[in-house]
PDB file of N, CA and C in Angstrom:
ATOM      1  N   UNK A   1      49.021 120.876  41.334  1.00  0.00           N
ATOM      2  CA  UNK A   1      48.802 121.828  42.403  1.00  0.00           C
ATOM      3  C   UNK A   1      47.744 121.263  43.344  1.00  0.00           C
ATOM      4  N   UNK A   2      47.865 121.719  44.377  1.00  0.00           N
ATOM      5  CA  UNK A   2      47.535 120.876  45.716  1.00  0.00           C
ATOM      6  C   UNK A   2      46.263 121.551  46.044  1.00  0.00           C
ATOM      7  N   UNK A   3      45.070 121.508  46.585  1.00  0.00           N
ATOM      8  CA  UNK A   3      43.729 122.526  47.136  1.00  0.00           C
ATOM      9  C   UNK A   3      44.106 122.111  48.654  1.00  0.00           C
ATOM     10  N   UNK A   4      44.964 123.159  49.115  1.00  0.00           N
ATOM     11  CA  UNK A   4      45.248 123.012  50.311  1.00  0.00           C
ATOM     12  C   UNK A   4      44.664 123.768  51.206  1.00  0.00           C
ATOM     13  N   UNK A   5      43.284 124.374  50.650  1.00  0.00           N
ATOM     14  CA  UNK A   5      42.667 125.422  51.194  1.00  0.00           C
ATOM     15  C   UNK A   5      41.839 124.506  52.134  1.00  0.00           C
ATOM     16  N   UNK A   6      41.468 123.605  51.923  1.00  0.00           N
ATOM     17  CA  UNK A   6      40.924 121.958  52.302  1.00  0.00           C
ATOM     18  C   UNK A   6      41.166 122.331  54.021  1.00  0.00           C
ATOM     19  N   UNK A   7      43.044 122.399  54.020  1.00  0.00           N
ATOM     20  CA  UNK A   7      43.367 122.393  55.436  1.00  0.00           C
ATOM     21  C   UNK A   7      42.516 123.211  56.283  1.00  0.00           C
ATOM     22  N   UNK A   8      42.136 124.567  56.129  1.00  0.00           N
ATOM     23  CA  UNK A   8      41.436 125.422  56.957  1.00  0.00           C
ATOM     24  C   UNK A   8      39.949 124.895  57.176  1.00  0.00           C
ATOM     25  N   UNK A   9      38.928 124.279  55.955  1.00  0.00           N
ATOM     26  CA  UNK A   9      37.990 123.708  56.598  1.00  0.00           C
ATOM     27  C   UNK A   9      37.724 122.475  57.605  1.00  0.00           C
ATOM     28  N   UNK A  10      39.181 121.587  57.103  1.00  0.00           N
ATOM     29  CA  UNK A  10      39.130 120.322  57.961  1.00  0.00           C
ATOM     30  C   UNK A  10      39.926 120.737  59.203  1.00  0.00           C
ATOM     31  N   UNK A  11      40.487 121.395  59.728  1.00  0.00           N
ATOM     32  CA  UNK A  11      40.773 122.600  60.899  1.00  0.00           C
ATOM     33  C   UNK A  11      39.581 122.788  61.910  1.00  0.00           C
ATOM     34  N   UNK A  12      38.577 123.206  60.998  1.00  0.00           N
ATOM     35  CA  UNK A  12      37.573 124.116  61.609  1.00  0.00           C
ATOM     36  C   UNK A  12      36.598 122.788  61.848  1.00  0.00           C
ATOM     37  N   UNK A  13      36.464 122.188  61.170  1.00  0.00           N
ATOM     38  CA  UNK A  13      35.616 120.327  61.685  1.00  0.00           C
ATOM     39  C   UNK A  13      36.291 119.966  63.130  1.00  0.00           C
ATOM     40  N   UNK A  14      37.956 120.196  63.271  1.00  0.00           N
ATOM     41  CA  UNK A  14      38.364 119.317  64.499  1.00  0.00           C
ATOM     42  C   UNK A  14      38.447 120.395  65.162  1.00  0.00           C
ATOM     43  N   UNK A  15      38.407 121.666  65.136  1.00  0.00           N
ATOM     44  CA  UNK A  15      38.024 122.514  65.968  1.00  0.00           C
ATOM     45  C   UNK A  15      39.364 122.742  66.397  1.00  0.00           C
ATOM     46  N   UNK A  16      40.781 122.909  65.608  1.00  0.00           N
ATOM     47  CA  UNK A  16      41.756 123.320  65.952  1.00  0.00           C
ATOM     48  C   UNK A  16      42.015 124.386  64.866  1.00  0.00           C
ATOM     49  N   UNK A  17      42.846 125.627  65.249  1.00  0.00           N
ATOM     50  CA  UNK A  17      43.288 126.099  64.355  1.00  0.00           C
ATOM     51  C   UNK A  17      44.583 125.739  63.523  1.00  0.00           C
ATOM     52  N   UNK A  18      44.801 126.752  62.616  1.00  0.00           N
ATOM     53  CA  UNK A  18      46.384 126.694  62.319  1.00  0.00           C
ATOM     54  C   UNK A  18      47.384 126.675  62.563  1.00  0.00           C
ATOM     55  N   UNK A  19      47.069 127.297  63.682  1.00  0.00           N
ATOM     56  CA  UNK A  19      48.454 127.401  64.247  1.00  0.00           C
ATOM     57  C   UNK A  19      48.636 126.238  65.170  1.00  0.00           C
ATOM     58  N   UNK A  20      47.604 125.395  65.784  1.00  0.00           N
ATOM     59  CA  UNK A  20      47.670 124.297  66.596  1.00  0.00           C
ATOM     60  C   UNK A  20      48.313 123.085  65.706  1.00  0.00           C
ATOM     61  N   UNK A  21      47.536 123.273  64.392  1.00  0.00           N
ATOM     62  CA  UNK A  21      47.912 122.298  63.481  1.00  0.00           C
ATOM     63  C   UNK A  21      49.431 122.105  63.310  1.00  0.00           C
ATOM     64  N   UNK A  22      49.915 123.438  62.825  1.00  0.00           N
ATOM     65  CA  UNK A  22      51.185 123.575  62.788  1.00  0.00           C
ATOM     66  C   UNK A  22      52.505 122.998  63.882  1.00  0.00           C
ATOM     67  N   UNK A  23      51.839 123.549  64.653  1.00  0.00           N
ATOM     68  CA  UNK A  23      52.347 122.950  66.299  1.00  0.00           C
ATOM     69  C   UNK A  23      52.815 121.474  66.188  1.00  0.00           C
ATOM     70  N   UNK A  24      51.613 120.686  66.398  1.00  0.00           N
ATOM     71  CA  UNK A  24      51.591 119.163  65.929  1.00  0.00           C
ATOM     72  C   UNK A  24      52.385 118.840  64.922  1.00  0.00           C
ATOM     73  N   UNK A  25      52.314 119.342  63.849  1.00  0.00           N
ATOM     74  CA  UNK A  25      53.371 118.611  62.692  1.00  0.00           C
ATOM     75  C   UNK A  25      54.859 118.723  62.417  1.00  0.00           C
ATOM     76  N   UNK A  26      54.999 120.094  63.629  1.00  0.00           N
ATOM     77  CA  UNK A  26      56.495 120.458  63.971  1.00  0.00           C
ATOM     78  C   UNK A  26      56.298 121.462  62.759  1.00  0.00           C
ATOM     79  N   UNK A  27      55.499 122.342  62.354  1.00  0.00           N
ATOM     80  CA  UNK A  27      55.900 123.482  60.915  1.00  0.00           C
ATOM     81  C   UNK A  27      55.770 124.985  61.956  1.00  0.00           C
ATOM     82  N   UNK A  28      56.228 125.649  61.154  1.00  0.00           N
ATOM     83  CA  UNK A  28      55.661 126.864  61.084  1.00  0.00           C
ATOM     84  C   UNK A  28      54.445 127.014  60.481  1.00  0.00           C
ATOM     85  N   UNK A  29      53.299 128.258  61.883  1.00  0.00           N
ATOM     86  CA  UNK A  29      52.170 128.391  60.984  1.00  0.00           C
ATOM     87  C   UNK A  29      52.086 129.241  59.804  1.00  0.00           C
ATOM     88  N   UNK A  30      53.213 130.205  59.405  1.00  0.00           N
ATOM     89  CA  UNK A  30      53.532 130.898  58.149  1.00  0.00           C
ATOM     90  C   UNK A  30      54.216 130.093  57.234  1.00  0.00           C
ATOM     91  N   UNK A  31      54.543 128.849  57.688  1.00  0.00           N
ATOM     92  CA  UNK A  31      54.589 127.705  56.250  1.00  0.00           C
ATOM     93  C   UNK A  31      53.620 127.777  55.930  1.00  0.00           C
ATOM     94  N   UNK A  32      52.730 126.994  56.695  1.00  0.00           N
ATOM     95  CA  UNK A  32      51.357 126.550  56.384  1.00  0.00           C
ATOM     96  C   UNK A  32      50.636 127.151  55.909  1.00  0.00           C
ATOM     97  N   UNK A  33      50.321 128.710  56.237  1.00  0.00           N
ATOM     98  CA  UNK A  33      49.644 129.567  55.377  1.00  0.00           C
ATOM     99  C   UNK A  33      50.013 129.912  53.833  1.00  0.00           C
ATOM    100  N   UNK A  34      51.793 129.709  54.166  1.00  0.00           N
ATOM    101  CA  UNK A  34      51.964 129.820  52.518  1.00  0.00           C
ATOM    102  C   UNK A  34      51.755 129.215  51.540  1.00  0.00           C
ATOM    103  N   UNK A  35      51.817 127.974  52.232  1.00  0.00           N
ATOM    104  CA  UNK A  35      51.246 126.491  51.738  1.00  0.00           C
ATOM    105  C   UNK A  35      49.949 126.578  51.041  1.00  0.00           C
ATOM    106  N   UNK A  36      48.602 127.049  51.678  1.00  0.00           N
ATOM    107  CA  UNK A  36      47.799 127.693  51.345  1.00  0.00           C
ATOM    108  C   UNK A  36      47.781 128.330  50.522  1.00  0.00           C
ATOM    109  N   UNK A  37      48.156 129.196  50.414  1.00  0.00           N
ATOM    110  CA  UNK A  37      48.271 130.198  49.292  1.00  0.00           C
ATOM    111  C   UNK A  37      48.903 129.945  47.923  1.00  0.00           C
ATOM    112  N   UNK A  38      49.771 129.115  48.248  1.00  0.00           N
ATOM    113  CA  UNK A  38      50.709 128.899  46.649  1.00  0.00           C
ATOM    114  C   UNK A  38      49.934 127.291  46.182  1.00  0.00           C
ATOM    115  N   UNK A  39      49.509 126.663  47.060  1.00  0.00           N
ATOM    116  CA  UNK A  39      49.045 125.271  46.610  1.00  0.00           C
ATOM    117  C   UNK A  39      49.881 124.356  46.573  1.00  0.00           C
ATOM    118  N   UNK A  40      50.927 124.394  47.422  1.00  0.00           N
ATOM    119  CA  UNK A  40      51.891 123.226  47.114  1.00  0.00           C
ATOM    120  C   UNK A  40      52.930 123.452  47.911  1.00  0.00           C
ATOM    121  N   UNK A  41      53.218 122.423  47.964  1.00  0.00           N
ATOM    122  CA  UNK A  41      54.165 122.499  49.606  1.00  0.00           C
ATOM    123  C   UNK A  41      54.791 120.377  49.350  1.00  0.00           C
ATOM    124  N   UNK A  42      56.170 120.358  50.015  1.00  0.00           N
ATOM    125  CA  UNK A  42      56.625 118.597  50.189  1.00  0.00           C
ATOM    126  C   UNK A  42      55.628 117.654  50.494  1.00  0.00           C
ATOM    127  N   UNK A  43      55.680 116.787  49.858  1.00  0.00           N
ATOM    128  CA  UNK A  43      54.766 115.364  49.959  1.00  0.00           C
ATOM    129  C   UNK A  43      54.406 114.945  51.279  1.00  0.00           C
ATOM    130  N   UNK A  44      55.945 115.237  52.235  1.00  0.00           N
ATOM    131  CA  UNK A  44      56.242 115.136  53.559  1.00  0.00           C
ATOM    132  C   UNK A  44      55.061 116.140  54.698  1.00  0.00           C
ATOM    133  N   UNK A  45      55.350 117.356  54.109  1.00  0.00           N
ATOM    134  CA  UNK A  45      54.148 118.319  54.753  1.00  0.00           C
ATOM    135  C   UNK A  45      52.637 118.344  54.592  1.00  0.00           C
ATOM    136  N   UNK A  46      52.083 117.326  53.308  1.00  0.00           N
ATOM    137  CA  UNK A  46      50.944 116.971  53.321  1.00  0.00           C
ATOM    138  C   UNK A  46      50.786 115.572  53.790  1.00  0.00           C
ATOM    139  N   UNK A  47      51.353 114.804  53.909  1.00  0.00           N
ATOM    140  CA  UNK A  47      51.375 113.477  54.650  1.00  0.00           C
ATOM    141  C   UNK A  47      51.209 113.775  56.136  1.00  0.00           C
ATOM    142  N   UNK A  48      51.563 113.911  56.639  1.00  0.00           N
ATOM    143  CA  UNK A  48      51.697 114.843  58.366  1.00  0.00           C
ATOM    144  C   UNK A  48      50.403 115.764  58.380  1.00  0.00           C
ATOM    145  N   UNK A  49      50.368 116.439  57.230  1.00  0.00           N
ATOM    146  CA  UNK A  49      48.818 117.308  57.696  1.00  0.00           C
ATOM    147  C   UNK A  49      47.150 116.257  57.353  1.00  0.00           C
ATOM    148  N   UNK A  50      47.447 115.667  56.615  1.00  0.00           N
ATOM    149  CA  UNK A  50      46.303 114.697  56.836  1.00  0.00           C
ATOM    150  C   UNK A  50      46.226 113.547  57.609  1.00  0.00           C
ATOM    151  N   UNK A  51      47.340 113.085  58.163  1.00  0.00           N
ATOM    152  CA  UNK A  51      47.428 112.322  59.687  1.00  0.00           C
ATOM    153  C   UNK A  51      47.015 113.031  60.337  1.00  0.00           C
ATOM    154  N   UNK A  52      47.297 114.385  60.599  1.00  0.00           N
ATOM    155  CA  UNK A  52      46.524 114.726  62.189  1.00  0.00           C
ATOM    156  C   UNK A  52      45.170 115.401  61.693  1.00  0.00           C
ATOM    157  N   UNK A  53      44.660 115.475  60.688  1.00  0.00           N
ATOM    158  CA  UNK A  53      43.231 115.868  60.532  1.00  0.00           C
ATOM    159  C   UNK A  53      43.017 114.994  60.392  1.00  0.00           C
ATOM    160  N   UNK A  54      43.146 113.476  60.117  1.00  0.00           N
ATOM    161  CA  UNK A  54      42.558 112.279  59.906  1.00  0.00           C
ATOM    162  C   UNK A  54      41.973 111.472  58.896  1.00  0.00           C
ATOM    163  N   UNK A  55      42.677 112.587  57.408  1.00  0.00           N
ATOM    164  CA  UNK A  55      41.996 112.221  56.325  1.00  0.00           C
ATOM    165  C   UNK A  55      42.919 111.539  55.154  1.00  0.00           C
ATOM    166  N   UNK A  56      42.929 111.365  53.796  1.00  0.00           N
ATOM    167  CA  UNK A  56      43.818 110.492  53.473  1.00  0.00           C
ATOM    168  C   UNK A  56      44.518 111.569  52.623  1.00  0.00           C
ATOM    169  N   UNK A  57      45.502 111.532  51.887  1.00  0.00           N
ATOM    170  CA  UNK A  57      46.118 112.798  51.664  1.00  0.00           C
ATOM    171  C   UNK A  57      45.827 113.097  50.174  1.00  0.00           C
ATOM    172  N   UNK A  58      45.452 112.148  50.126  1.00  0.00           N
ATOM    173  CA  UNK A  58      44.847 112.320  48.159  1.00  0.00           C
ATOM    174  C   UNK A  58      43.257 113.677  47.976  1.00  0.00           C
ATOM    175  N   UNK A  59      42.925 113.366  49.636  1.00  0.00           N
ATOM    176  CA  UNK A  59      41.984 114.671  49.510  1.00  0.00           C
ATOM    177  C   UNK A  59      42.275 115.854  48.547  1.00  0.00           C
ATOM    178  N   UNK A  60      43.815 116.138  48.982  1.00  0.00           N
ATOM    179  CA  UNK A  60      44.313 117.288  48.501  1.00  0.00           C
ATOM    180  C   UNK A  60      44.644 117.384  47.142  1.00  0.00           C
ATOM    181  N   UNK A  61      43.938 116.555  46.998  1.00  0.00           N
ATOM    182  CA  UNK A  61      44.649 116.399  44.572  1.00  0.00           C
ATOM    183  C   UNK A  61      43.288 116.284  44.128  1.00  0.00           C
ATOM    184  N   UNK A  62      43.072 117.141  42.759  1.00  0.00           N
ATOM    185  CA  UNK A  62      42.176 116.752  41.795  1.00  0.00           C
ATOM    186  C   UNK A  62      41.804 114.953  41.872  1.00  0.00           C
ATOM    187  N   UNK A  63      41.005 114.232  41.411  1.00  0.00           N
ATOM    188  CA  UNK A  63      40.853 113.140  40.993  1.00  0.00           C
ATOM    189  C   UNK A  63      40.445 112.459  42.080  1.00  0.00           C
ATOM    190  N   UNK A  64      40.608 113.040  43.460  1.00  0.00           N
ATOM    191  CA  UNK A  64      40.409 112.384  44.763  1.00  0.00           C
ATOM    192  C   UNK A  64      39.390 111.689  44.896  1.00  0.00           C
ATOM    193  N   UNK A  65      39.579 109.895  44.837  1.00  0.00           N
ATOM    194  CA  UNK A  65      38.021 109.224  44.744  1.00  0.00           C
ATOM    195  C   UNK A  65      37.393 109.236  46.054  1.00  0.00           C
ATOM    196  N   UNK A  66      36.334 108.659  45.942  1.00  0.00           N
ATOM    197  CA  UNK A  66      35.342 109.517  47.371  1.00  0.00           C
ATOM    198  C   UNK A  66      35.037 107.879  47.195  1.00  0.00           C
ATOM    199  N   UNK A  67      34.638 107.575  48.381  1.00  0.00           N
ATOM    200  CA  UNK A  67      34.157 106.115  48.972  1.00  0.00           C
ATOM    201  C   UNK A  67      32.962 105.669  47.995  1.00  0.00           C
ATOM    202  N   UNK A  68      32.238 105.942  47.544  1.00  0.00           N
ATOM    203  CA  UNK A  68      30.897 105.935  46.521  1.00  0.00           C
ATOM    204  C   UNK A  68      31.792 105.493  44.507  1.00  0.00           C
ATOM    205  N   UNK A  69      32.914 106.503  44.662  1.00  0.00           N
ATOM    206  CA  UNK A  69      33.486 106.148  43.454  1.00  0.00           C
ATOM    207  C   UNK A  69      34.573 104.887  43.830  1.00  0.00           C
ATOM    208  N   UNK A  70      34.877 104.817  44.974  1.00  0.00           N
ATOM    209  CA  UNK A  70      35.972 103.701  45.213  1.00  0.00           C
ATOM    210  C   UNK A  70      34.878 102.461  45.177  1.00  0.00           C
ATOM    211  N   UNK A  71      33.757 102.091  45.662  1.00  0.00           N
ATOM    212  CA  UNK A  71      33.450 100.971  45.618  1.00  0.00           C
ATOM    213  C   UNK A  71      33.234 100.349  44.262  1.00  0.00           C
ATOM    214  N   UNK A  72      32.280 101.601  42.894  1.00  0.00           N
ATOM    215  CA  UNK A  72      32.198 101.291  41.424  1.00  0.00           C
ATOM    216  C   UNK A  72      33.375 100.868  41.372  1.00  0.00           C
ATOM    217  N   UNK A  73      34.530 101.208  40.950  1.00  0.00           N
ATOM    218  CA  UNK A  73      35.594 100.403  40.940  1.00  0.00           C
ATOM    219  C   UNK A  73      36.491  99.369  41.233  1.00  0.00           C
ATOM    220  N   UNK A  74      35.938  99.114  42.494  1.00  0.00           N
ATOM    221  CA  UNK A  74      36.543  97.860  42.927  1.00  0.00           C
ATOM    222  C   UNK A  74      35.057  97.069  42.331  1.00  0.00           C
ATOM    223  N   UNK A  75      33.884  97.161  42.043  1.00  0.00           N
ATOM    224  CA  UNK A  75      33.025  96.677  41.250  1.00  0.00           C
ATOM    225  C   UNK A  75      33.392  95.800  39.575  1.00  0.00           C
ATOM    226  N   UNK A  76      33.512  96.976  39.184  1.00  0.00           N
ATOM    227  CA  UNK A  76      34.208  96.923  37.998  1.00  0.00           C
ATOM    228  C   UNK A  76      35.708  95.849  37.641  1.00  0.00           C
ATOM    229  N   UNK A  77      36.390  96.153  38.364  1.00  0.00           N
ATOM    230  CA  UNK A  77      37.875  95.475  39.108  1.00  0.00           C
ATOM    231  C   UNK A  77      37.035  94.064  38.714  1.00  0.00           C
ATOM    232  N   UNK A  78      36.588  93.304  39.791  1.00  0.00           N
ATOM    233  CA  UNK A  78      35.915  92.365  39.855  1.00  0.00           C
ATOM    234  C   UNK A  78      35.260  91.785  39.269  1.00  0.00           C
ATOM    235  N   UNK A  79      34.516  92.766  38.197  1.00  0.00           N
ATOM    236  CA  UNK A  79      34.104  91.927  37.029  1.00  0.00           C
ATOM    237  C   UNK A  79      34.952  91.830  36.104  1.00  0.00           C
ATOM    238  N   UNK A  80      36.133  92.844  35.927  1.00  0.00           N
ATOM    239  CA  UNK A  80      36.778  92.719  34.448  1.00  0.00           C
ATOM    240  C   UNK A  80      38.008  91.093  35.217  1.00  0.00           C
ATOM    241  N   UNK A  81      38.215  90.885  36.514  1.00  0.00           N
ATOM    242  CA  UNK A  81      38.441  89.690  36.819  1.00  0.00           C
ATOM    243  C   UNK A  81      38.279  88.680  35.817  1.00  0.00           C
ATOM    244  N   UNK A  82      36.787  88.523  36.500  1.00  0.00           N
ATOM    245  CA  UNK A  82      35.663  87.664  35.761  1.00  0.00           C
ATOM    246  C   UNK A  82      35.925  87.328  34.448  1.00  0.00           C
ATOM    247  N   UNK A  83      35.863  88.379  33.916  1.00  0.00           N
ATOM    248  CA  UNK A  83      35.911  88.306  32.503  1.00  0.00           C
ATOM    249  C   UNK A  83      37.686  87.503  31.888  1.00  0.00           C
ATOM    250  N   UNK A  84      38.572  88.150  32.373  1.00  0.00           N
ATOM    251  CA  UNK A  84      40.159  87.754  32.495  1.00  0.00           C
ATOM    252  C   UNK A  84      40.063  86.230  32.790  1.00  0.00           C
ATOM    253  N   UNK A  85      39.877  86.171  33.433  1.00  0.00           N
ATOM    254  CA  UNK A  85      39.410  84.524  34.038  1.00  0.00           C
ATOM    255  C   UNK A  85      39.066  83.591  32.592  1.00  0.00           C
ATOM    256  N   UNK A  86      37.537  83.984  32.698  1.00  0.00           N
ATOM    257  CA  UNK A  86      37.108  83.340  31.414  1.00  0.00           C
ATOM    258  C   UNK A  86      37.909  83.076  30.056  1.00  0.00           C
ATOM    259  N   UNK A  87      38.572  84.447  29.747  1.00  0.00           N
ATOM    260  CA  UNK A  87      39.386  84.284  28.606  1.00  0.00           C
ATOM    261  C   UNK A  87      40.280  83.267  28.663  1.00  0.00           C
ATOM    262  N   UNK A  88      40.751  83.072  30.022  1.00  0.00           N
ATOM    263  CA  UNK A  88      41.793  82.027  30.233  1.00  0.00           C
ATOM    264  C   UNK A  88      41.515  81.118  30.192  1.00  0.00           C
ATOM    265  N   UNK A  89      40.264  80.899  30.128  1.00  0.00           N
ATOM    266  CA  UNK A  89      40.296  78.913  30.467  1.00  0.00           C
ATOM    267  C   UNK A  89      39.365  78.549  28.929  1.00  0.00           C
ATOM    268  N   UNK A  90      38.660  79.792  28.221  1.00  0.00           N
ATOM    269  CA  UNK A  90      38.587  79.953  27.063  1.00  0.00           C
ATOM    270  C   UNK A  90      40.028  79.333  26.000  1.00  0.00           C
ATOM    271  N   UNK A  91      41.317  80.258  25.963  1.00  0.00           N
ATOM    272  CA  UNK A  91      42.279  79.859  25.806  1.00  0.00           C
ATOM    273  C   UNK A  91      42.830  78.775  26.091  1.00  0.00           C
ATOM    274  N   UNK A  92      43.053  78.395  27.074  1.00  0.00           N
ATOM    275  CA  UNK A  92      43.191  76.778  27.644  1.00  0.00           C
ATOM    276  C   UNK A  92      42.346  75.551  26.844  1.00  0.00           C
ATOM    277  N   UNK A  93      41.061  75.730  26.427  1.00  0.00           N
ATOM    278  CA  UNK A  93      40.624  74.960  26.114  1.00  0.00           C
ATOM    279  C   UNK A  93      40.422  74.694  24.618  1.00  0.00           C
ATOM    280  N   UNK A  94      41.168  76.406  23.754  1.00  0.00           N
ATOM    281  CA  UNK A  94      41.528  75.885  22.355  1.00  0.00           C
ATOM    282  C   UNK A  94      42.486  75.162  22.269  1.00  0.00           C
ATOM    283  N   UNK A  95      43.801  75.468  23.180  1.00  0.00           N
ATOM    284  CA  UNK A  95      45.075  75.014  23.365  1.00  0.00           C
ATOM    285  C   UNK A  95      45.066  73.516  23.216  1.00  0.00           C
ATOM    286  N   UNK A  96      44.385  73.177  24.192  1.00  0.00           N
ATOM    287  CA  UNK A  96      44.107  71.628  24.877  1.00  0.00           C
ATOM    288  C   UNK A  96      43.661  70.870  23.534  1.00  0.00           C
ATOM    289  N   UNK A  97      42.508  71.279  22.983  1.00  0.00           N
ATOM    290  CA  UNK A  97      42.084  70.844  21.750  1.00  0.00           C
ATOM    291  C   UNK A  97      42.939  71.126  20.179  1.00  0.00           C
ATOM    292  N   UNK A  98      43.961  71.823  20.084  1.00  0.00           N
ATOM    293  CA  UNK A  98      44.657  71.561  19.236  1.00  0.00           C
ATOM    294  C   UNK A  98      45.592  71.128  19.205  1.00  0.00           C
ATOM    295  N   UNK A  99      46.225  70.865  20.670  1.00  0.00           N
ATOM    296  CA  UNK A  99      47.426  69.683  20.948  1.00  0.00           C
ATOM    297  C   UNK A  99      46.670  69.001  21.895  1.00  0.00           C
ATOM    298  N   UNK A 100      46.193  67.871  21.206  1.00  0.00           N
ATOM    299  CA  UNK A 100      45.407  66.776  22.176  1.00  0.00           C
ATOM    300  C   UNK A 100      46.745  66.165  22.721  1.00  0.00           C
ATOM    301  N   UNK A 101      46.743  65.777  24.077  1.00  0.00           N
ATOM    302  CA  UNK A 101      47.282  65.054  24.907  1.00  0.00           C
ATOM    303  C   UNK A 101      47.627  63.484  24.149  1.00  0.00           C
ATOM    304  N   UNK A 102      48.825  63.433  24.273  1.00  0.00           N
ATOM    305  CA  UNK A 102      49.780  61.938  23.472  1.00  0.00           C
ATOM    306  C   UNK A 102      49.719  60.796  24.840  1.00  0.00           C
TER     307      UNK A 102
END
């Protein structure tokens, strides 16, 4: 389920309403409100509503990483690299040494 309640504050940031919003994405603004209300609405109708508020559409889902949690991770990413790496040339170099080169 979607927190599409999101839409009405990021609305009120660009200083358009709902019904303008609606306008723009080609919906009805009594989609959109229902949308609201039930939490869930086509992939299609939240893709289109965070293009024209300008945000990414994962806003609208639990788990949504925030720029502060995206960088730890690409942190992390990068070291477990590191580490992947190492194992490999770790491996490589038992390899090498138990079939010495003829």
């Amino acid at each position: 389920m979607a927190n599409l309640i999101l839409i009405r504050d990021l609305c009120e940031r660009k200083k358009i309403t709902i019904r303008e919003l609606a306008q723009r994405i080609g919906r009805n603004e009594s989609s959109i409100q229902s949308a609201m209300r039930r939490g869930t609405t086509n992939s299609t109708t939240i893709e289109l509503i965070a293009k024209e508020l300008g945000v990414s559409a994962g806003i609208f889902f639990d788990g949504y990483e925030s720029e502060e949690n995206v960088t730890e991770l690409r942190r992390e990413l990068a070291h477990l690299k590191e580490l992947l790496n190492e194992k490999e040339r770790t491996i490589e170099i038992l390899l090498s040494t138990r079939n010495p080169m003829k």
